[in-house]
Protein backbone atom coordinates (compact mmCIF):
# COMPACT_ATOMS: atom_id res chain seq x y z
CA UNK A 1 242.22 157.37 95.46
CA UNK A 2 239.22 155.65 96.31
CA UNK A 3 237.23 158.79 95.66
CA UNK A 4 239.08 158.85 92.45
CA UNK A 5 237.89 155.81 91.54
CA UNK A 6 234.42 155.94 92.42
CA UNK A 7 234.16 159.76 90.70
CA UNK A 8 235.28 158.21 87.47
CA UNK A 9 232.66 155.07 87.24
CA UNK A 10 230.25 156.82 88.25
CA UNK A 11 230.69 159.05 84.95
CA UNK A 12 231.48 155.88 82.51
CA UNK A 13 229.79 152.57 84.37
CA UNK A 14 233.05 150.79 83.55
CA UNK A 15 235.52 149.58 85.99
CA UNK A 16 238.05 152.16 87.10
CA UNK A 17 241.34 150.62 89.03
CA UNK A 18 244.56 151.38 90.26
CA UNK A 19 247.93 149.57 90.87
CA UNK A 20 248.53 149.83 94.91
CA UNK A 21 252.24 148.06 95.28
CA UNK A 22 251.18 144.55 95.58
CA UNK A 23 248.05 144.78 94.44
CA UNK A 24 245.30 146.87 92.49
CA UNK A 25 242.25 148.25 93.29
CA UNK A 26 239.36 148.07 91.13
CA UNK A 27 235.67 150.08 91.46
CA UNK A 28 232.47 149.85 89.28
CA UNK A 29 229.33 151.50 89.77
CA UNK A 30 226.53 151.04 87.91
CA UNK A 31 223.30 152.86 88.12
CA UNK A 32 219.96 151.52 86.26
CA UNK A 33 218.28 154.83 85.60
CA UNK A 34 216.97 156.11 88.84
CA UNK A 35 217.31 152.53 90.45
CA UNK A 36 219.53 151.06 92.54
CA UNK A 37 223.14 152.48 91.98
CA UNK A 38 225.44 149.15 92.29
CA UNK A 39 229.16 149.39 93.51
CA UNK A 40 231.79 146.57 93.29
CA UNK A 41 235.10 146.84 94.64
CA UNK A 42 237.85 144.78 93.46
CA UNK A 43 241.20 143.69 95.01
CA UNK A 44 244.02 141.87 93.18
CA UNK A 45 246.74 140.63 93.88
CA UNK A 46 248.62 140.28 97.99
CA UNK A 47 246.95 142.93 99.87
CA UNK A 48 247.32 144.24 103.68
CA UNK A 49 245.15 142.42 105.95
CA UNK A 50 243.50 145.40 107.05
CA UNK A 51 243.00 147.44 103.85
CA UNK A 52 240.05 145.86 102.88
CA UNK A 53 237.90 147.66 105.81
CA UNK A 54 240.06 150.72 105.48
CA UNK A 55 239.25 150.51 101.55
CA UNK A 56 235.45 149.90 101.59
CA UNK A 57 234.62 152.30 104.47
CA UNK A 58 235.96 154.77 102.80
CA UNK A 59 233.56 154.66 99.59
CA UNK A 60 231.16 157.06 99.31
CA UNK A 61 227.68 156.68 99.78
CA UNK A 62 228.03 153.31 100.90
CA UNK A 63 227.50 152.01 104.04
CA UNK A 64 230.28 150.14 105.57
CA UNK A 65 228.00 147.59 107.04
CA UNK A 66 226.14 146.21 104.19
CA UNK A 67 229.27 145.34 101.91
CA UNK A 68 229.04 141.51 101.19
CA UNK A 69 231.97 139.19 99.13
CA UNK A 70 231.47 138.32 95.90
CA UNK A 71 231.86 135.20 93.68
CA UNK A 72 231.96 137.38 89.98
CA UNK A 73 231.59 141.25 88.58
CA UNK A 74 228.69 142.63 86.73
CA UNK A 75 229.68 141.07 83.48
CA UNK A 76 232.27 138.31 84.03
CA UNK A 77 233.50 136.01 86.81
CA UNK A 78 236.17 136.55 88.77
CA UNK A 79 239.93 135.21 87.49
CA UNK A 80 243.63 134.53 89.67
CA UNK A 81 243.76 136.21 92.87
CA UNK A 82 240.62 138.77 92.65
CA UNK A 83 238.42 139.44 95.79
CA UNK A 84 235.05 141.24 95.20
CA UNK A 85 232.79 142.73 97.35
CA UNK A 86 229.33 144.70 96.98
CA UNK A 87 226.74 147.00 97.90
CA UNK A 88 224.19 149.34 97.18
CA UNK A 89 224.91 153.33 96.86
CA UNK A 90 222.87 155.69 98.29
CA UNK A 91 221.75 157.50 94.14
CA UNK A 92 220.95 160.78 96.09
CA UNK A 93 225.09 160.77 97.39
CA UNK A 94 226.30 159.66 93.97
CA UNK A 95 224.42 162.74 92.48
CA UNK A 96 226.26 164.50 95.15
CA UNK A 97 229.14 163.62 94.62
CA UNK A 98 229.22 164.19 90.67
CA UNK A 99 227.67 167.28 91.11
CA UNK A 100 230.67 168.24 93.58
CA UNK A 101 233.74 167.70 90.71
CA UNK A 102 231.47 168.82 88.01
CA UNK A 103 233.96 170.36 85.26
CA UNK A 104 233.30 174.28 85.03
C-alpha cells in the first residue's frame, strides 16, 4: 500500500491516502522540476505504536534515517489527530520507480 501511495503522488503531486482500520495513511510527494523531490507522510487517527517505523521505512527512495515530524503539510497545517513526518526522495529512485509501473 505504501508503494501504492507513493506511485500515485508521484504522478499527480496531490496527497494520496488510505483508510487503515483506525486510522489513515496519507503520502504527498512533490518534485520542483529536477530539484529536490519532497515526501510527507501522514497518519490520522489511533495508530499501532510501531507502524510508524514499519510505515516510513518502507517508502521508497527515502532513507529511513532522515525522516523528521512535522508541524503542517505543503499547503495547510495540520487539523485533529494528524501526525506528519518528512524527507527528501532520492529524484533518480522516483524516476525509477515511475518508470517501473509505466502503463503499456
Amino acid at each position: 500500500m505504501v508503494r501504492d501511495l507513493t506511485v500515485a503522488t508521484l504522478r499527480d503531486g496531490r496527497e494520496h491516502s488510505a483508510e487503515l482500520g483506525t486510522f489513515v495513511l496519507g503520502i504527498q510527494v512533490r518534485a520542483d522540476d529536477g530539484y529536490a523531490t519532497y515526501v510527507a507522510v501522514r497518519i490520522t487517527g489511533s495508530a499501532p505504536d510501531n507502524i510508524v517505523q514499519l510505515i516510513l521505512a518502507r517508502v521508497p527512495g527515502c532513507d529511513p534515517q532522515t525522516w523528521a515530524f512535522e508541524i503542517e503539510l505543503p499547503d495547510r497545517i495540520l487539523i485533529g489527530n494528524e501526525q506528519v513526518w518528512s524527507t527528501l526522495m532520492n529524484p533518480e529512485a522516483a524516476a525509477k520507480l515511475l518508470d517501473e509501473v509505466a502503463p503499456g
